[in-house]
Protein backbone atom coordinates (compact mmCIF):
# COMPACT_ATOMS: atom_id res chain seq x y z
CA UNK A 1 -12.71 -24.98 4.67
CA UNK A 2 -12.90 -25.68 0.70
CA UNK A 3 -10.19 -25.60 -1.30
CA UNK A 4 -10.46 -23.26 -4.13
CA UNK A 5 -10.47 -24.54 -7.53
CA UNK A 6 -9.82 -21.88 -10.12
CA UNK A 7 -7.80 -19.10 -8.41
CA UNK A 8 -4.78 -21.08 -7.64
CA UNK A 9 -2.67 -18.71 -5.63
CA UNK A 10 -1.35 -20.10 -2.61
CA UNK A 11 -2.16 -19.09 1.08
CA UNK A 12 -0.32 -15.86 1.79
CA UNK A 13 -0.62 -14.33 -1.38
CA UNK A 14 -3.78 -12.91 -1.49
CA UNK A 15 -4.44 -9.87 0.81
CA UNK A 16 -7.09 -9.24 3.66
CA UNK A 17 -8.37 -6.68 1.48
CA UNK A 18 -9.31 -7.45 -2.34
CA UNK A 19 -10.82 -4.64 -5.30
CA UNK A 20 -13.00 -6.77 -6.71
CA UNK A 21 -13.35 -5.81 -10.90
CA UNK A 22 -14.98 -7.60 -13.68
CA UNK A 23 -12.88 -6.45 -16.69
CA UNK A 24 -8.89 -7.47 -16.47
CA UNK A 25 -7.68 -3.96 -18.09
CA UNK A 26 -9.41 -2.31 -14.85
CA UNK A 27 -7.36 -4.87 -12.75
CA UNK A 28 -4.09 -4.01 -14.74
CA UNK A 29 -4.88 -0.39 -13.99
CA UNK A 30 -5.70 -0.59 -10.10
CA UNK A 31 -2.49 -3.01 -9.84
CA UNK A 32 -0.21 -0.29 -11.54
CA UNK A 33 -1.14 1.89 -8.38
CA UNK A 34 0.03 -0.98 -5.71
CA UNK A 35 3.82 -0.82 -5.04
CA UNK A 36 5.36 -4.39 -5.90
CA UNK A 37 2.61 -5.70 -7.64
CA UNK A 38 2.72 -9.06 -8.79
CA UNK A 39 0.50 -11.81 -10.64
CA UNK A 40 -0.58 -14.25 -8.04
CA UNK A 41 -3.60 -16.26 -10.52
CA UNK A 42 -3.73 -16.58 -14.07
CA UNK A 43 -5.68 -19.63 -14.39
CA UNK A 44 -9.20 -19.18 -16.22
CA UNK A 45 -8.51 -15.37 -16.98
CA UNK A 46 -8.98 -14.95 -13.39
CA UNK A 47 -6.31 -12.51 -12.75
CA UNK A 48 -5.13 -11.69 -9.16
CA UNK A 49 -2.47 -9.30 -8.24
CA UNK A 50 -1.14 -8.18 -5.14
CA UNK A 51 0.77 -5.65 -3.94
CA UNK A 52 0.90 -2.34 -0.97
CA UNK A 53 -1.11 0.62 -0.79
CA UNK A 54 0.13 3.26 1.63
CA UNK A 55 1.96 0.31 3.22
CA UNK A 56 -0.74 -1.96 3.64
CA UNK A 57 -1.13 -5.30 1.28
CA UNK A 58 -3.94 -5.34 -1.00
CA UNK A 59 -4.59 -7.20 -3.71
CA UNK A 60 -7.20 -7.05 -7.00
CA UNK A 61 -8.95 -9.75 -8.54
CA UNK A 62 -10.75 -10.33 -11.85
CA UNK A 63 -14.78 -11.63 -11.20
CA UNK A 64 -15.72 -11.53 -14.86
CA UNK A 65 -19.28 -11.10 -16.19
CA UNK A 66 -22.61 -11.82 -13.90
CA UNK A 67 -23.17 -13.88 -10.70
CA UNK A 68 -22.03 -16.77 -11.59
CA UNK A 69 -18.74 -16.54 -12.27
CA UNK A 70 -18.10 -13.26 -9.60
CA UNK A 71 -20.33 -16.08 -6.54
CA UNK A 72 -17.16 -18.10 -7.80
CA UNK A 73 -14.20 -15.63 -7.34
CA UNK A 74 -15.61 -14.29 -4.04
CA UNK A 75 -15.71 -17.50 -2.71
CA UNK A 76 -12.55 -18.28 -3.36
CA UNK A 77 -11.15 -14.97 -2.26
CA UNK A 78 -12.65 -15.67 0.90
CA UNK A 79 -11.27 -18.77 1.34
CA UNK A 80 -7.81 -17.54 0.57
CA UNK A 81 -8.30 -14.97 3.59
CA UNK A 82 -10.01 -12.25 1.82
CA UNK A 83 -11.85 -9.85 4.95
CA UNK A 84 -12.65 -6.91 3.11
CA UNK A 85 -13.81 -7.07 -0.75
CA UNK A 86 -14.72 -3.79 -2.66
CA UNK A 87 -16.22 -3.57 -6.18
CA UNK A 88 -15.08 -1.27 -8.54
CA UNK A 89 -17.32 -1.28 -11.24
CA UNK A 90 -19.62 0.14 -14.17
CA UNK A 91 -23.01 0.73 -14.03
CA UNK A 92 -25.45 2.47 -16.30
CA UNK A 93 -27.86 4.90 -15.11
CA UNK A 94 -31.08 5.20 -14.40
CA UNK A 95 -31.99 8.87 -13.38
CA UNK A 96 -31.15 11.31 -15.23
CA UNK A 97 -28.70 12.95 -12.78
CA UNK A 98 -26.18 10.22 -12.94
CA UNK A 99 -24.65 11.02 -16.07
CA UNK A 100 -21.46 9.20 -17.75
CA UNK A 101 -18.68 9.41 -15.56
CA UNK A 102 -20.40 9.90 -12.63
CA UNK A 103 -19.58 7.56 -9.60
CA UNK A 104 -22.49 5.76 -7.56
CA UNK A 105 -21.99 4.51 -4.23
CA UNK A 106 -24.47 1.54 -3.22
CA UNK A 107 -26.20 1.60 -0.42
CA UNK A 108 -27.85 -1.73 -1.70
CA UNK A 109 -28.84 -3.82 -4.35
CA UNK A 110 -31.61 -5.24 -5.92
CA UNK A 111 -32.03 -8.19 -7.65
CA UNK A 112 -34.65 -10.90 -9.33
CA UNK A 113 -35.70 -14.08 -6.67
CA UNK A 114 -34.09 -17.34 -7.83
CA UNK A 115 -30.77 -17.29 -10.00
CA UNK A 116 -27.47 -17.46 -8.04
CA UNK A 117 -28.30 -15.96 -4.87
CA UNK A 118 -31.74 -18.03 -4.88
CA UNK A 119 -29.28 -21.29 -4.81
CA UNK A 120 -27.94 -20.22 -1.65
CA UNK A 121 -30.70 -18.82 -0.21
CA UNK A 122 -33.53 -21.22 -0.86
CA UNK A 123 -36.76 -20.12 -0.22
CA UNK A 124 -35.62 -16.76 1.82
CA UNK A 125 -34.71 -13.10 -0.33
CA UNK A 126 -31.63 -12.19 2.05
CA UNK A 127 -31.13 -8.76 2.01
CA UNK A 128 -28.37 -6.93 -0.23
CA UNK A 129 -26.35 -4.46 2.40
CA UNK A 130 -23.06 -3.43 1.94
CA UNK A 131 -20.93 -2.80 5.12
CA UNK A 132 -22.04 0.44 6.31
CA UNK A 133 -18.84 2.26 7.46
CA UNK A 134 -17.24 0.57 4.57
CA UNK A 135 -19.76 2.77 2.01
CA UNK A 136 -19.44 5.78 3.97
CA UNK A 137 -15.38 5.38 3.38
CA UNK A 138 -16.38 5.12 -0.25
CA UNK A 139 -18.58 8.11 -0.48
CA UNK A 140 -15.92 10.46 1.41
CA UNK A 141 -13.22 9.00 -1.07
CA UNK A 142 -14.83 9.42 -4.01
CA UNK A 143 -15.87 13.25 -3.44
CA UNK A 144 -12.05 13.89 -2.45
CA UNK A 145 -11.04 12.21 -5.75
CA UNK A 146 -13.26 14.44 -7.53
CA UNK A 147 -15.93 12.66 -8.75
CA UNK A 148 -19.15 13.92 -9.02
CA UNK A 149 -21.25 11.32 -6.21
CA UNK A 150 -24.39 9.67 -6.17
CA UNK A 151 -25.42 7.88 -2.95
CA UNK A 152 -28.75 5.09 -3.59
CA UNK A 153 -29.58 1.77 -3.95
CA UNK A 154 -29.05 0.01 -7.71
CA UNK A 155 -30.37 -2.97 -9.04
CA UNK A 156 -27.78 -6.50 -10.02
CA UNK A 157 -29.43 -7.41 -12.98
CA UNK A 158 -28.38 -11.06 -14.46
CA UNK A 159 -29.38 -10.15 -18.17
CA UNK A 160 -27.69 -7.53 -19.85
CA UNK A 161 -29.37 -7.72 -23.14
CA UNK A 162 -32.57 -7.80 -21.40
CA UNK A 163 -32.27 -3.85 -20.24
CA UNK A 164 -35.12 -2.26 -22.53
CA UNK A 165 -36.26 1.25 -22.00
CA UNK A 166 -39.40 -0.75 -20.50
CA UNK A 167 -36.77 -2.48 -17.86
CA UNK A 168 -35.14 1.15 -17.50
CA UNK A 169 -38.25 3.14 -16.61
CA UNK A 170 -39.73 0.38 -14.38
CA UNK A 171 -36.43 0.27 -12.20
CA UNK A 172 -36.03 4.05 -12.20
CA UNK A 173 -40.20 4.16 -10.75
CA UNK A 174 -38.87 1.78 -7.93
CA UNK A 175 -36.21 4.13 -7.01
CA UNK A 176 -32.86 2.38 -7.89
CA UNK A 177 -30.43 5.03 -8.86
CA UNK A 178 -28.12 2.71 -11.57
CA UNK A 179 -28.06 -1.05 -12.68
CA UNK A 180 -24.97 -3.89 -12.73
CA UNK A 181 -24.53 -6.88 -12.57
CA UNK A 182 -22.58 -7.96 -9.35
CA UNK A 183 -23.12 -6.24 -6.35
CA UNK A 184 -26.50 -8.06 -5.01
CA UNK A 185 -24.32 -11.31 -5.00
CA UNK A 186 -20.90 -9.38 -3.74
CA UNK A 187 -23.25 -7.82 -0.28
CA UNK A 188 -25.27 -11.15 -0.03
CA UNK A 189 -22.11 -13.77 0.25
CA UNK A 190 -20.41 -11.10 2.48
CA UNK A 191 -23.83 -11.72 5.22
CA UNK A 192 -23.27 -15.71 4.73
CA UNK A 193 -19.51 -15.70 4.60
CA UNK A 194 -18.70 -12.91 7.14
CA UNK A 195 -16.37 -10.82 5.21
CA UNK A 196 -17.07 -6.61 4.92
CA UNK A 197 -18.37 -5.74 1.33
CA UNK A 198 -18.55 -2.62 -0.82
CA UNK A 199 -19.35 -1.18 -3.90
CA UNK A 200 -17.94 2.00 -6.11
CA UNK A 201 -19.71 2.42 -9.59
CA UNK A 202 -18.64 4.53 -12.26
CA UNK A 203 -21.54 5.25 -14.50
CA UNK A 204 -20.70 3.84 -18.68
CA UNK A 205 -23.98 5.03 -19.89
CA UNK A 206 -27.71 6.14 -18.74
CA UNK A 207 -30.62 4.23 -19.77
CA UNK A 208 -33.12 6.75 -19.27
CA UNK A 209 -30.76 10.08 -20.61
CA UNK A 210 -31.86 10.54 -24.28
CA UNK A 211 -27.97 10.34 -26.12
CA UNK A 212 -26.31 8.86 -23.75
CA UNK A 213 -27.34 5.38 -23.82
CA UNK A 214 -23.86 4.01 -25.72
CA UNK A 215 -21.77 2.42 -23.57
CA UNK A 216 -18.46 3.80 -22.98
CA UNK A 217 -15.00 2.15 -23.54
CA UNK A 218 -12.63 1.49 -20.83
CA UNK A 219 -10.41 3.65 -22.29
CA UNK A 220 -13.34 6.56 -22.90
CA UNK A 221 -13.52 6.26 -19.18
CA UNK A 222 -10.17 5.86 -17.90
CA UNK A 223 -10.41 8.84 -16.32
CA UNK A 224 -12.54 8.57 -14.48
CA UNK A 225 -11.72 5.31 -13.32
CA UNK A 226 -8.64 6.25 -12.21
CA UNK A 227 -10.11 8.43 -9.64
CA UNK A 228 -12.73 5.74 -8.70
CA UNK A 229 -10.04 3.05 -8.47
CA UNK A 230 -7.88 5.51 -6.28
CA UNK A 231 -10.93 6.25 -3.87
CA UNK A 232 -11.29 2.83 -3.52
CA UNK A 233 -8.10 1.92 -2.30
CA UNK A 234 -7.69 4.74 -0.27
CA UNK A 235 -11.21 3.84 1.88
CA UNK A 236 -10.14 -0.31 1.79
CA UNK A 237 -6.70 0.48 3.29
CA UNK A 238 -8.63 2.58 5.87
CA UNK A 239 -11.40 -0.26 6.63
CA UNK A 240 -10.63 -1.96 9.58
């Protein structure tokens, strides 16, 4: 197997099962739930902590912005033993009944042919599943947290300044419930590389919802994050 070459933790320390984040304040707030958490990567802002959930080791990784650099990170991961990699995420909306705050749990994810996934998949548009017991986990988690739930497919979109209201209203026609940036590539590399993938959303903004297109602040949504990142690590210390 490759070696990794930007998370440079060695074998042992990262966990079976991983929370998978783009923004490093989210991954400072889901490690400050782990008992014994410690820094296991630094290098490239990639930051990886692990620690135990309800006794079971689990550690949470920085992905960063996009495809690109999350293909990287889950690769890695997986080559460091990752099994079982959940993303806990933003998304924005687009129907009008997921509002800000609101969590989304993908049942899929659409994305554009060619980019990232199309250089592993030449040719052939794989599809974009999560793990299926792995999302209902999710779903059940997130409703016990108390977050208001949305269930539906959303769409990984590589471009964020390309998200007009033209973009918005087209995606909403075709029945995707929320757009991001990383889950298409997260359930696609989990099909090639045989590891179990996720995806919890917590809604920043809706495209389509005249006034609330701004997108909130980590700290604006803090809490509800920290019911989303709770619900995730209760269903990934559950997935077996």
């Amino acid at each position: 197997m490759a070696q990794p070459q930007h998370i440079k933790a060695r074998p042992g320390e990262v966990a079976r099962r991983v929370v998978v984040v783009g923004d490093p304040a989210r991954a400072e707030l889901v490690a400050g739930m782990l008992e014994g958490a410690r820094l296991v990567n630094k290098n490239r802002g990639l930051y990886v902590y692990t620690g135990r959930y309800r006794g079971v080791d689990v550690s949470v990784a920085v992905h960063g912005i996009g495809a690109g650099s999350a293909a990287i990170v889950f690769e890695e991961l997986r080559m460091l033993g990752a099994e079982v990699m959940v993303r806990l995420g933003t998304c924005g909306g687009l129907v009008r009944e997921v509002d800000v705050g609101h969590a989304v749990v993908a049942t899929g994810a659409g994305y554009n042919p060619g980019g990232t996934i199309g250089q592993y998949f030449p040719g052939v548009n794989p599809p974009a599943a999560p793990d299926a017991r792995l999302t209902i986990l999710l779903e059940e988690e997130a409703r016990r947290a108390g977050l208001e739930v949305h269930v539906g497919p959303v769409f990984s979109n590589d471009a964020f300044y390309a998200e007009s209201p033209e973009f918005a209203e087209r995606m909403s026609r075709l029945g995707f419930i929320a757009v991001e940036m990383e889950a298409a590539t997260l359930f696609t590399l989990a099909q090639l590389r045989r590891f179990r993938a996720g995806a919890l959303l917590v809604a920043s903004d809706n495209l389509v919802l005249p006034g609330k297109e701004r997108l909130l602040s980590h700290e604006e949504l803090a809490g509800y994050m920290e019911k989303a990142a709770r619900a995730v690590l209760e269903a990934i210390v559950k997935a077996q």
